[in-house]
Structure formats: structure tokens, C-alpha cells
PDB file of N, CA and C in Angstrom:
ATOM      1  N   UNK A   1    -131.550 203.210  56.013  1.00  0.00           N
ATOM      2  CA  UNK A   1    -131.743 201.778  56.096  1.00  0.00           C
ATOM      3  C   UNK A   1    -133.239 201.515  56.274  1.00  0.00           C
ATOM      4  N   UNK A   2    -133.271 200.232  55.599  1.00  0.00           N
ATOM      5  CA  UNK A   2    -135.149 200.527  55.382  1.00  0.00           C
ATOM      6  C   UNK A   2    -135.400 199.369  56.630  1.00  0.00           C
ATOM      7  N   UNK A   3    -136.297 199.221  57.525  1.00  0.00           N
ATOM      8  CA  UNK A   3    -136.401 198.741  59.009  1.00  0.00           C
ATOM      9  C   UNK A   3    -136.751 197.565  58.393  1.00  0.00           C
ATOM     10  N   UNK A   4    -138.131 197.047  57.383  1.00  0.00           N
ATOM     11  CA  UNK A   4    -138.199 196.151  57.387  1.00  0.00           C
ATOM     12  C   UNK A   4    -136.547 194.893  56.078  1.00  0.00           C
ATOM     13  N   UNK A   5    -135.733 195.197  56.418  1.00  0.00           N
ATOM     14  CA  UNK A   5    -134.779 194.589  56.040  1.00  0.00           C
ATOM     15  C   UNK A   5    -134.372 193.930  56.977  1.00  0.00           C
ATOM     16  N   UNK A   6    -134.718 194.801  58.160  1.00  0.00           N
ATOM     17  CA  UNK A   6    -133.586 193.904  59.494  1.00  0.00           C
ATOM     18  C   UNK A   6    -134.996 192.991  59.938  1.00  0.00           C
ATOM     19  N   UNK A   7    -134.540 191.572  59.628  1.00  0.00           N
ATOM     20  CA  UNK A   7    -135.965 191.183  59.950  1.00  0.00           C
ATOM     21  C   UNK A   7    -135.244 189.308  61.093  1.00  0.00           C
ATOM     22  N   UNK A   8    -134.394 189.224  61.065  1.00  0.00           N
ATOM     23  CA  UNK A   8    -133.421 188.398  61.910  1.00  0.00           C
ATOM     24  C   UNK A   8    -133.298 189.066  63.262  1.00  0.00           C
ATOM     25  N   UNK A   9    -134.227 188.322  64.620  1.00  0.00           N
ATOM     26  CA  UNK A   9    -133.375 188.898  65.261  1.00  0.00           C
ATOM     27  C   UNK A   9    -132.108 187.344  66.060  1.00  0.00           C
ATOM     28  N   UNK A  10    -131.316 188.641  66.675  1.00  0.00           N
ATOM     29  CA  UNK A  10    -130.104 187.880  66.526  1.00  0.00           C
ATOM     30  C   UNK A  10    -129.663 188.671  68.216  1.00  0.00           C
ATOM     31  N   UNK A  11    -128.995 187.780  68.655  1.00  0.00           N
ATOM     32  CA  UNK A  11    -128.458 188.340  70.431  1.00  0.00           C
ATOM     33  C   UNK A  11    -126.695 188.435  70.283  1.00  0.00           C
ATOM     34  N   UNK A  12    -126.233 189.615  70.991  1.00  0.00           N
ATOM     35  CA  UNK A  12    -125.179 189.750  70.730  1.00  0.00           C
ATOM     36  C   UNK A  12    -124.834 189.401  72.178  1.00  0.00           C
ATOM     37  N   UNK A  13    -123.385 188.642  71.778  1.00  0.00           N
ATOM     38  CA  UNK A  13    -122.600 188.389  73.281  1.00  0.00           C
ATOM     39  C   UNK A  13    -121.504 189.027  73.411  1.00  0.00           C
ATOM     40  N   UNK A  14    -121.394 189.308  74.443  1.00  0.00           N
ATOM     41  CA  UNK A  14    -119.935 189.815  75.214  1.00  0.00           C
ATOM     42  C   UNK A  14    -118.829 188.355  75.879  1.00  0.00           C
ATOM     43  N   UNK A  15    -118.278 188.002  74.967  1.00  0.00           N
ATOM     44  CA  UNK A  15    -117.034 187.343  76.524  1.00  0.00           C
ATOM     45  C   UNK A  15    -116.898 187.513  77.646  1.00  0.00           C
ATOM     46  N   UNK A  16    -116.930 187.008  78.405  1.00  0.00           N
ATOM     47  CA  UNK A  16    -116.397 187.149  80.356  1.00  0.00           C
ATOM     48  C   UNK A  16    -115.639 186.394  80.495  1.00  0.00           C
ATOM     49  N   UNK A  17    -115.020 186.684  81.974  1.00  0.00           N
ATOM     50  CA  UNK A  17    -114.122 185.509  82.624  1.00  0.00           C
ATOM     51  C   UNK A  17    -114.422 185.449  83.973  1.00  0.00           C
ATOM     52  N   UNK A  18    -114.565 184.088  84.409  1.00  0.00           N
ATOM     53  CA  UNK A  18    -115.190 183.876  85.689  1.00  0.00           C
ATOM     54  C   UNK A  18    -113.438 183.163  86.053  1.00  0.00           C
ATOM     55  N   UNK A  19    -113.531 183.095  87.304  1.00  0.00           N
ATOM     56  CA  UNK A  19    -112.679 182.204  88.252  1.00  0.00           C
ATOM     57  C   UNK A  19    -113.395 180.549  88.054  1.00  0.00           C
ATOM     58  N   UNK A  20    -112.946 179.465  87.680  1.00  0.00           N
ATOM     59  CA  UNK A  20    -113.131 178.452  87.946  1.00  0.00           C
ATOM     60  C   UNK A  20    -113.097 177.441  89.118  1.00  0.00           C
ATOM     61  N   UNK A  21    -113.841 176.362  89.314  1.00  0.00           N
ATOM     62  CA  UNK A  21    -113.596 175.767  90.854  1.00  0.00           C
ATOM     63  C   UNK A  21    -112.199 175.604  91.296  1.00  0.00           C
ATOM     64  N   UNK A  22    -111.088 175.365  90.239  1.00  0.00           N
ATOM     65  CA  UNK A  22    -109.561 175.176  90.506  1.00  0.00           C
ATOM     66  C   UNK A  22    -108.715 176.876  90.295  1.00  0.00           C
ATOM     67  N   UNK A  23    -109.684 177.552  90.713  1.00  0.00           N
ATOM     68  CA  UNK A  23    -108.523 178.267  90.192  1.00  0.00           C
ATOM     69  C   UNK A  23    -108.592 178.739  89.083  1.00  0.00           C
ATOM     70  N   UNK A  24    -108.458 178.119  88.006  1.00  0.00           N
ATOM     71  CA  UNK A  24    -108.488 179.042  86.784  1.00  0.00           C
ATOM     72  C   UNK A  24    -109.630 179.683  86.072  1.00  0.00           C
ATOM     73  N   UNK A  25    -108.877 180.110  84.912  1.00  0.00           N
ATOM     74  CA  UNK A  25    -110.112 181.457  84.396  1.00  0.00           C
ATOM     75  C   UNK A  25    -110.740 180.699  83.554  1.00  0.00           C
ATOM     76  N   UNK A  26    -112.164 180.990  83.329  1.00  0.00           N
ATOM     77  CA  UNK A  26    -112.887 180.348  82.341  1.00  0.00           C
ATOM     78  C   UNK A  26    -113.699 181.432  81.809  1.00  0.00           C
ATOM     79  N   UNK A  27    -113.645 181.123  79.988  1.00  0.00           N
ATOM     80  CA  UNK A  27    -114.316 182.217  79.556  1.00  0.00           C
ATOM     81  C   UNK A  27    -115.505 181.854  78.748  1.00  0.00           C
ATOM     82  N   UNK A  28    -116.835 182.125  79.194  1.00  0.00           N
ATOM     83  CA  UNK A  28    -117.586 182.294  78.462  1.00  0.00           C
ATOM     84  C   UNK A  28    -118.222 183.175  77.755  1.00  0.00           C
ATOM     85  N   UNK A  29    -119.444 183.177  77.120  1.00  0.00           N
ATOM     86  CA  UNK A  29    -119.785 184.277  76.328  1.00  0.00           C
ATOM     87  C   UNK A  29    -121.510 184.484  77.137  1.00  0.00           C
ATOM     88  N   UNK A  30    -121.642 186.109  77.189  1.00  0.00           N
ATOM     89  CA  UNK A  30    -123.151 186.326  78.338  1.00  0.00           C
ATOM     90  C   UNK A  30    -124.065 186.979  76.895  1.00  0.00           C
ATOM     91  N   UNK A  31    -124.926 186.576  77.421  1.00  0.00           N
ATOM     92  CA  UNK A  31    -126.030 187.693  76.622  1.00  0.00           C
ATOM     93  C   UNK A  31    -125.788 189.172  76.606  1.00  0.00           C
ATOM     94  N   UNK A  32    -125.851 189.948  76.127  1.00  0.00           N
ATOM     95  CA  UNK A  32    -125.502 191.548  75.980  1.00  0.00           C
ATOM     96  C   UNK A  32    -126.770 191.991  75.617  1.00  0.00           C
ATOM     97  N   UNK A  33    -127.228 191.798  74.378  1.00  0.00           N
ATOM     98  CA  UNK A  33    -128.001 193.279  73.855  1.00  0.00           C
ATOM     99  C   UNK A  33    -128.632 191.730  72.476  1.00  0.00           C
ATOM    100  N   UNK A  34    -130.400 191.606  72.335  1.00  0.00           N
ATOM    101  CA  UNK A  34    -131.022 191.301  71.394  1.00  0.00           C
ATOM    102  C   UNK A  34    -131.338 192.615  70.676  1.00  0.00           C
ATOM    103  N   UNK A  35    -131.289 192.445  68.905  1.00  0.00           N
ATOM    104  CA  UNK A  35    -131.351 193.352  68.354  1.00  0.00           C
ATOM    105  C   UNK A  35    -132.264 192.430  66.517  1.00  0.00           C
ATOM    106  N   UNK A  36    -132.780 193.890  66.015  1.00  0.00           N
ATOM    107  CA  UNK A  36    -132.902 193.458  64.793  1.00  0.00           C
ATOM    108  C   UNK A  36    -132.019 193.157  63.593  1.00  0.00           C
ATOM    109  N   UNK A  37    -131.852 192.373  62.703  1.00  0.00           N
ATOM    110  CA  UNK A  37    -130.644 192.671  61.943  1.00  0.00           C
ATOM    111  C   UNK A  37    -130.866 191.976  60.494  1.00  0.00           C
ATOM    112  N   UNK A  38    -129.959 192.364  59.412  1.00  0.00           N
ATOM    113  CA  UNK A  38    -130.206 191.511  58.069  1.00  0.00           C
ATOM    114  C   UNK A  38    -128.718 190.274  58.316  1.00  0.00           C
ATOM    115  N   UNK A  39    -128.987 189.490  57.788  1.00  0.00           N
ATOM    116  CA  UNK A  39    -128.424 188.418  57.847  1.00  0.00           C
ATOM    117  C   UNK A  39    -128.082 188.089  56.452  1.00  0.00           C
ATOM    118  N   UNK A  40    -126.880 187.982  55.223  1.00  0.00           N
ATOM    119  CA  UNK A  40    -126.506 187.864  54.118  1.00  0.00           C
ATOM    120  C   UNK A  40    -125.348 187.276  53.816  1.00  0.00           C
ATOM    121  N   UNK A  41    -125.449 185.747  53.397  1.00  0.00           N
ATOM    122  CA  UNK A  41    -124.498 185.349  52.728  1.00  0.00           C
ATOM    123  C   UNK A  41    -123.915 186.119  51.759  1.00  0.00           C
ATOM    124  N   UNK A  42    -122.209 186.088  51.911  1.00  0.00           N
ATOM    125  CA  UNK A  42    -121.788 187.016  50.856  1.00  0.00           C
ATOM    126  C   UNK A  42    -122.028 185.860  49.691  1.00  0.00           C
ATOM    127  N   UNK A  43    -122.295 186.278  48.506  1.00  0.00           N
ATOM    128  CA  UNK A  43    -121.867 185.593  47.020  1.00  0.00           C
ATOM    129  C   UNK A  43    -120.397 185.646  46.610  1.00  0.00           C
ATOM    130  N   UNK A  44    -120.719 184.631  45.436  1.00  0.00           N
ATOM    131  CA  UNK A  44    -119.314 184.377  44.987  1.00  0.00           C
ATOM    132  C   UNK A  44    -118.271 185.405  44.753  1.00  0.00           C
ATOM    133  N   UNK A  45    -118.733 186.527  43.915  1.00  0.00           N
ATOM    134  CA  UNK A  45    -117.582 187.650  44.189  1.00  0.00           C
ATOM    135  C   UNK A  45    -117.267 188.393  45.011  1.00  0.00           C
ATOM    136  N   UNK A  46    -118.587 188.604  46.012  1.00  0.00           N
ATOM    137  CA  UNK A  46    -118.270 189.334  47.314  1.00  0.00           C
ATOM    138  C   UNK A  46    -117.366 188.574  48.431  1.00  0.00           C
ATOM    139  N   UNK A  47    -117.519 187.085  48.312  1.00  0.00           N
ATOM    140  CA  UNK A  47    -116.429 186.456  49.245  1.00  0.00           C
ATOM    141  C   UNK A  47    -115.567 186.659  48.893  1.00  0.00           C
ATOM    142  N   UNK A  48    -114.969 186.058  47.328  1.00  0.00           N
ATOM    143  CA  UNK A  48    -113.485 186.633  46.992  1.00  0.00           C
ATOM    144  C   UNK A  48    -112.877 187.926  46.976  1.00  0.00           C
ATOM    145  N   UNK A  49    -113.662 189.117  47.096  1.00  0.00           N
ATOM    146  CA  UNK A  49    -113.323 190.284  47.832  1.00  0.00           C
ATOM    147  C   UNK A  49    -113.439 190.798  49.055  1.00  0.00           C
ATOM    148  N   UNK A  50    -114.002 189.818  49.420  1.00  0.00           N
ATOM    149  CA  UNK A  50    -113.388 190.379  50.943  1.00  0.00           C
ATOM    150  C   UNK A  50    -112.684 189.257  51.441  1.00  0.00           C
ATOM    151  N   UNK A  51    -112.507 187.981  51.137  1.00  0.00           N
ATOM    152  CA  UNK A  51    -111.125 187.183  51.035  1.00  0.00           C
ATOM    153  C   UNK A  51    -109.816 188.237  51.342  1.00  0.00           C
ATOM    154  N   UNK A  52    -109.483 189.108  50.221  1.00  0.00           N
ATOM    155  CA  UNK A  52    -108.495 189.747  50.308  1.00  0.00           C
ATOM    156  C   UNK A  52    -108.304 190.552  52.060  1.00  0.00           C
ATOM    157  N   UNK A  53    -109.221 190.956  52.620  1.00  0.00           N
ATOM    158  CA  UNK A  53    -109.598 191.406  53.936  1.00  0.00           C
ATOM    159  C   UNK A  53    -109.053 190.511  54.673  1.00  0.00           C
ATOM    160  N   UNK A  54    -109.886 189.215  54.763  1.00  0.00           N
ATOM    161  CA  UNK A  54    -110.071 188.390  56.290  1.00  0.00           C
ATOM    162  C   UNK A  54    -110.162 187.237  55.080  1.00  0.00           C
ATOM    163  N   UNK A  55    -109.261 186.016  55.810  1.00  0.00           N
ATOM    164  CA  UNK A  55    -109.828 184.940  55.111  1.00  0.00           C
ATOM    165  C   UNK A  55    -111.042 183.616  54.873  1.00  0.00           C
ATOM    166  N   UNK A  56    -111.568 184.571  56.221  1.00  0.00           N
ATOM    167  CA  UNK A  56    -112.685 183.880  56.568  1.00  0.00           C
ATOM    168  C   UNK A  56    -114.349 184.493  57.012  1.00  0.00           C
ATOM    169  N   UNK A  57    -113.781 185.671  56.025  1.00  0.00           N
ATOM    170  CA  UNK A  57    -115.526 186.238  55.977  1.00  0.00           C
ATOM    171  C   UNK A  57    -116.086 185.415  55.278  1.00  0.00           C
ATOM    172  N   UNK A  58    -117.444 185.473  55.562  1.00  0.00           N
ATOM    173  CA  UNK A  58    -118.403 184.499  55.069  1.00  0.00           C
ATOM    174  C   UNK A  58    -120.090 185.301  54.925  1.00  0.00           C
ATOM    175  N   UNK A  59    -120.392 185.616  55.908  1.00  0.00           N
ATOM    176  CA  UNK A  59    -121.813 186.472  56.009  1.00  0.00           C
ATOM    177  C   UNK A  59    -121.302 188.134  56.610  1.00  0.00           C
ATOM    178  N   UNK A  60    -122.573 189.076  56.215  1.00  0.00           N
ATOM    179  CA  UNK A  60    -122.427 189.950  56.391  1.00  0.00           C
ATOM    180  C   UNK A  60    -124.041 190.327  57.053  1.00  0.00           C
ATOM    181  N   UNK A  61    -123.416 190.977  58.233  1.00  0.00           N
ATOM    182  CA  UNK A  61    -125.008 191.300  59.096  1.00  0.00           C
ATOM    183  C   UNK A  61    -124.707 192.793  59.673  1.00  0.00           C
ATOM    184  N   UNK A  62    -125.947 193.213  59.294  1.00  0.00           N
ATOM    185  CA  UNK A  62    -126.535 194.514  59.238  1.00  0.00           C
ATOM    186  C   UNK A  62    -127.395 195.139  60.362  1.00  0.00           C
ATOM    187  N   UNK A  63    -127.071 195.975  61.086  1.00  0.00           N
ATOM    188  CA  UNK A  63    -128.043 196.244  62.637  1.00  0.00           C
ATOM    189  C   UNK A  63    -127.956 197.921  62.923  1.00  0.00           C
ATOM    190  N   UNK A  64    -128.579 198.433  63.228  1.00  0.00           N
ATOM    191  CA  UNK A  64    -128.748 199.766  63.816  1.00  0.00           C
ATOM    192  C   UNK A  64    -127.378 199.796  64.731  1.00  0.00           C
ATOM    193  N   UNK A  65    -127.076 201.203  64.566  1.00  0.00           N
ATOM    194  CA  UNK A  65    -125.754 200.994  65.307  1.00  0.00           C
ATOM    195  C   UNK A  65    -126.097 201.120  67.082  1.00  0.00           C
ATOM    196  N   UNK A  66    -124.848 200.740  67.494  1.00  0.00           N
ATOM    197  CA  UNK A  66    -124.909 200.612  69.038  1.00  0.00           C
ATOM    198  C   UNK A  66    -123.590 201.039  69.361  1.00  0.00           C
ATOM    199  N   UNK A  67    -123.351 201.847  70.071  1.00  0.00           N
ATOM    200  CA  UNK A  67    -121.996 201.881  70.780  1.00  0.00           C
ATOM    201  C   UNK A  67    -121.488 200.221  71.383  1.00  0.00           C
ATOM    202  N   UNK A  68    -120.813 200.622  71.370  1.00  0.00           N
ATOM    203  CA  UNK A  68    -120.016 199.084  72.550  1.00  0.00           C
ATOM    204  C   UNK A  68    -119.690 197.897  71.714  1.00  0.00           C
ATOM    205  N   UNK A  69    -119.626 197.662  69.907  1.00  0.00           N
ATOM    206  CA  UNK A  69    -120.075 196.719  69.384  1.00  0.00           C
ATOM    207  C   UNK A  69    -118.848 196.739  68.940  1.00  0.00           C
ATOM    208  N   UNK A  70    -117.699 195.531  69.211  1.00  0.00           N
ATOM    209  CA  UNK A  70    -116.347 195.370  68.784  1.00  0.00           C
ATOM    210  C   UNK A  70    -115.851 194.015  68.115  1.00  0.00           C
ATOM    211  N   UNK A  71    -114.958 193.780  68.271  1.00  0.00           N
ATOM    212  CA  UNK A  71    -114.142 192.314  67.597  1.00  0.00           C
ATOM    213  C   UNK A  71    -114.537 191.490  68.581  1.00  0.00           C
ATOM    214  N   UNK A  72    -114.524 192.111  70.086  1.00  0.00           N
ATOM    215  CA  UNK A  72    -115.025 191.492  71.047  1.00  0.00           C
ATOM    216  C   UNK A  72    -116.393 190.208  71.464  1.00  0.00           C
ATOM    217  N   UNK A  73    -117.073 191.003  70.259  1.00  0.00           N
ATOM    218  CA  UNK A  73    -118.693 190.478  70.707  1.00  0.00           C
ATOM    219  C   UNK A  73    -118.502 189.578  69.687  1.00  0.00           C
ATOM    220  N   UNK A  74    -120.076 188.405  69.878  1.00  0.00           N
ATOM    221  CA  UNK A  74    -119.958 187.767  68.980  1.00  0.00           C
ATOM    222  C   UNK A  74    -121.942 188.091  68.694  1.00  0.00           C
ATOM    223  N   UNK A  75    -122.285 187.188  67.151  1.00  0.00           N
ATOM    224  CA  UNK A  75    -123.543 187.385  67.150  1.00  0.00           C
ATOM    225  C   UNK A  75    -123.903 185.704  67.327  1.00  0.00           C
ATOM    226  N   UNK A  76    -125.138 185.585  67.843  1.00  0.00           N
ATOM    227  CA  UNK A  76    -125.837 184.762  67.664  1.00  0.00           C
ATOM    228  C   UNK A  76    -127.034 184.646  67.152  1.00  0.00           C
ATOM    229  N   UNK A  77    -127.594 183.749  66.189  1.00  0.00           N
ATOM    230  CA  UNK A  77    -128.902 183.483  65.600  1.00  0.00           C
ATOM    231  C   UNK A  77    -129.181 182.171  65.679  1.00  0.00           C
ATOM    232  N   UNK A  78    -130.486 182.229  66.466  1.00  0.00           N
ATOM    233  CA  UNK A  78    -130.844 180.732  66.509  1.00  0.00           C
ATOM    234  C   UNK A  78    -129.901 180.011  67.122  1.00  0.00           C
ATOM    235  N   UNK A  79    -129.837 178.611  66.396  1.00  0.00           N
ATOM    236  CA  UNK A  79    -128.261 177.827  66.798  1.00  0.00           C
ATOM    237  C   UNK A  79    -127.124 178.173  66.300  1.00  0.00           C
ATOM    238  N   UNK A  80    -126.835 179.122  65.198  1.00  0.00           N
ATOM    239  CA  UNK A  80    -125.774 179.668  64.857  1.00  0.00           C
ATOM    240  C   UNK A  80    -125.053 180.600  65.525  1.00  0.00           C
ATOM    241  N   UNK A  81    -123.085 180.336  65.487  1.00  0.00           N
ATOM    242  CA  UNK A  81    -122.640 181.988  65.948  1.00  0.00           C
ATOM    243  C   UNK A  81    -121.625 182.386  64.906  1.00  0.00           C
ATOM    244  N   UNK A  82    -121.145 183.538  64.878  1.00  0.00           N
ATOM    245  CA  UNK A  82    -121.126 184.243  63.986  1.00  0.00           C
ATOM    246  C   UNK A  82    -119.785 185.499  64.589  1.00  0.00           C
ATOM    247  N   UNK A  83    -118.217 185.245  64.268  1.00  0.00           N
ATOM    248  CA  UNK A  83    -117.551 186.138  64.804  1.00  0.00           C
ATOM    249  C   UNK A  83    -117.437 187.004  64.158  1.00  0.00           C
ATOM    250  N   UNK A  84    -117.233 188.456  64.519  1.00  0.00           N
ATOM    251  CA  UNK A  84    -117.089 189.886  63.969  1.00  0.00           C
ATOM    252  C   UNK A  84    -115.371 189.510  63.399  1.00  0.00           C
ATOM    253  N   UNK A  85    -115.115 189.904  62.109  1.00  0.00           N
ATOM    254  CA  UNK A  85    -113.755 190.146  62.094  1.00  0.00           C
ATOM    255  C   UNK A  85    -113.129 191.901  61.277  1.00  0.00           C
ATOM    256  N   UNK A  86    -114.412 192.541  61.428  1.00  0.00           N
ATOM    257  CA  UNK A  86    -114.666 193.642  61.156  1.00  0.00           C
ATOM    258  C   UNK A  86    -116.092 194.445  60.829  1.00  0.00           C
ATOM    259  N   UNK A  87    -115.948 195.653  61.649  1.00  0.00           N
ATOM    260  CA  UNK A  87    -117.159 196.250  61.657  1.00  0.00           C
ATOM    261  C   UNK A  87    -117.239 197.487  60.634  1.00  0.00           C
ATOM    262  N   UNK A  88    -117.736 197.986  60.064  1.00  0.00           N
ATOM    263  CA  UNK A  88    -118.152 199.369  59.262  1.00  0.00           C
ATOM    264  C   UNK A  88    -119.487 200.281  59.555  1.00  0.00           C
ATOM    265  N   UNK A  89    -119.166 201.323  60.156  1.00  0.00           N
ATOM    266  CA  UNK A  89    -120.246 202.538  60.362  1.00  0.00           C
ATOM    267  C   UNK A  89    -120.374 203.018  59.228  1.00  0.00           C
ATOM    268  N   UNK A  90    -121.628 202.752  58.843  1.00  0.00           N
ATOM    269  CA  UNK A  90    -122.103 203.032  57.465  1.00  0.00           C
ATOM    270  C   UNK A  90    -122.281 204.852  57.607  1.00  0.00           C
ATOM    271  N   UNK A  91    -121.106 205.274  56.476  1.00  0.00           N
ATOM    272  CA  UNK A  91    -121.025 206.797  56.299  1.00  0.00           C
ATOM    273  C   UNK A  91    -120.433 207.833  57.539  1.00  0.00           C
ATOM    274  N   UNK A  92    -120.144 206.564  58.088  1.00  0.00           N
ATOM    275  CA  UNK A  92    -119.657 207.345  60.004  1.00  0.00           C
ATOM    276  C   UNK A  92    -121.101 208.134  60.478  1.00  0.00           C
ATOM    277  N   UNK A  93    -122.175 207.535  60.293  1.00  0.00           N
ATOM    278  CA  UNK A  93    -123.415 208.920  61.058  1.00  0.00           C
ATOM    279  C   UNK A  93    -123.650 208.318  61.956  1.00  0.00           C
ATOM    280  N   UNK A  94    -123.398 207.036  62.642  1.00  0.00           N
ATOM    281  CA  UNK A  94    -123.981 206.245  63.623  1.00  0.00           C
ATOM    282  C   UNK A  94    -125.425 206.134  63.083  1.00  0.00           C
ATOM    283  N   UNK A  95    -125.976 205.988  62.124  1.00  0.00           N
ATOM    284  CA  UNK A  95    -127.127 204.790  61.995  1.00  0.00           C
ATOM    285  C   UNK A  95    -127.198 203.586  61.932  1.00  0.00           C
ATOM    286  N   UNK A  96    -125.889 202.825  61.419  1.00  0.00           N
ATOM    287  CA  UNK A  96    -125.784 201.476  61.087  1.00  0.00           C
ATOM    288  C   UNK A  96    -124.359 200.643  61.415  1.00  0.00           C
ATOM    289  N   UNK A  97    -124.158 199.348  61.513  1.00  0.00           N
ATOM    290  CA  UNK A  97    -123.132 199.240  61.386  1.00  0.00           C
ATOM    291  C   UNK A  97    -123.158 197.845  60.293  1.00  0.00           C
ATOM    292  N   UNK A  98    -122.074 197.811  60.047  1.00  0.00           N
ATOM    293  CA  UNK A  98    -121.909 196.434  58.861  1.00  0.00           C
ATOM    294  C   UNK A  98    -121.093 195.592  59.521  1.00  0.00           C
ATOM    295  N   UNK A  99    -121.141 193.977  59.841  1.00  0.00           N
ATOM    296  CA  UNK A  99    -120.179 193.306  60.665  1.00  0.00           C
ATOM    297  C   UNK A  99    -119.771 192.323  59.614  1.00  0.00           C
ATOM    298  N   UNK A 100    -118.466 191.955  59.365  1.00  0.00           N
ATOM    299  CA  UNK A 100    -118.283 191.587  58.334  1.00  0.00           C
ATOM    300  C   UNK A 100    -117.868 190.235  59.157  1.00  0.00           C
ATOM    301  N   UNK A 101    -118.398 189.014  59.162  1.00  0.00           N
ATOM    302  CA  UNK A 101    -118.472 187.941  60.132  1.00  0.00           C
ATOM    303  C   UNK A 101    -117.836 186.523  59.590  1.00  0.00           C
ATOM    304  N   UNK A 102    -117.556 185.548  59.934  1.00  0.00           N
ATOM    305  CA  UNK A 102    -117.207 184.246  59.784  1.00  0.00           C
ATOM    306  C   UNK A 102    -118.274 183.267  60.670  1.00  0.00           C
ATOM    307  N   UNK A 103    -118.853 182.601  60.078  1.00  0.00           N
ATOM    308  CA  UNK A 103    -119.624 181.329  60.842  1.00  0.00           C
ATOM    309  C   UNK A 103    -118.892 180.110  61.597  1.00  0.00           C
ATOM    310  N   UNK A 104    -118.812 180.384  62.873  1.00  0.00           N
ATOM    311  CA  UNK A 104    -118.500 179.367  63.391  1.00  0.00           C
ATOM    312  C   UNK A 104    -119.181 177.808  63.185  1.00  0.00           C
ATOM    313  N   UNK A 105    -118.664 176.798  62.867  1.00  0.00           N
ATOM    314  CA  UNK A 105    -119.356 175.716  62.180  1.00  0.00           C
ATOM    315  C   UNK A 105    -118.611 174.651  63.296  1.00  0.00           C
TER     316      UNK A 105
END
């Protein structure tokens, strides 16, 4: 992976759950881990193939791999967020991972 590609950076969150003043659980999302990353609208045929996947992939973002990085997390850029609805370890070597994402709008 060539470094200057990942040129977005972007903060990944983890979900939590706190106790609320009544009692209940409230879940927000914490800062985890800022990282470099490519940021890529899929095109027209790449959405309709991965349509067949998830029906709501939309972008695909690219980052050095990290342990700990699941369905769980979400990405953020800027004012945008961005849910994982599948990840890919590029070649399984742990250099990279591929998050195959939906834009929350």
C-alpha cells in the first residue's frame, strides 16, 4: 500500500454504555484510535456489486491494519460518519484492512 494514498485522516470510535441519570443505559460513541486512511466512493458498478453483499455500502476506506477494528467501530471524517458493514484484511498479512462502509446521512 503506497502511504501517500492514505491521505484522510479519519478517528475511529468505539460504542460505550454509560448508566444514565434515571437509570438507564445510554450509548454513545468515544474516540478510540485517529488514523490515516483513503476515503472512496464506490462507482456505479462497484456499488451494484457490492449491493449484492450489504445493501447499503456506499464508500470504501482503506487504513493500515489495527487489531481491535470490528462491525463495532464506527469511522469518522470531519462531520461525516461512516458504519463498517464489513471489513477485509488485504491478503490476510495484517498490512491493511478494507472497510466496506455505509454513510450515515
Amino acid at each position: 500500500m503506497r502511504s501517500g494514498s492514505l491521505r484522510h485522516r479519519v478517528t475511529l470510535q468505539k460504542k460505550t454504555q454509560t448508566e444514565g441519570d434515571r437509570g438507564g443505559v445510554l450509548e454513545t460513541w468515544e474516540d478510540w484510535k485517529t488514523v490515516w486512511a483513503a476515503i472512496e466512493p464506490l462507482r456505479g458498478d462497484e456499488y451494484w456489486s457490492a449491493k449484492q453483499f450489504s445493501l447499503e455500502v456506499t464508500h470504501r476506506i482503506t487504513i493500515r491494519y489495527l487489531a481491535g477494528v470490528d462491525s463495532q467501530v464506527r469511522v469518522k471524517f470531519s462531520d461525516r460518519e461512516f458504519h463498517i458493514t464489513s471489513i477485509q484484511n488485504t491478503s490476510e498479512r495484517n498490512e491493511s484492512l478494507v472497510l466496506m462502509c455505509n454513510e450515515v446521512v
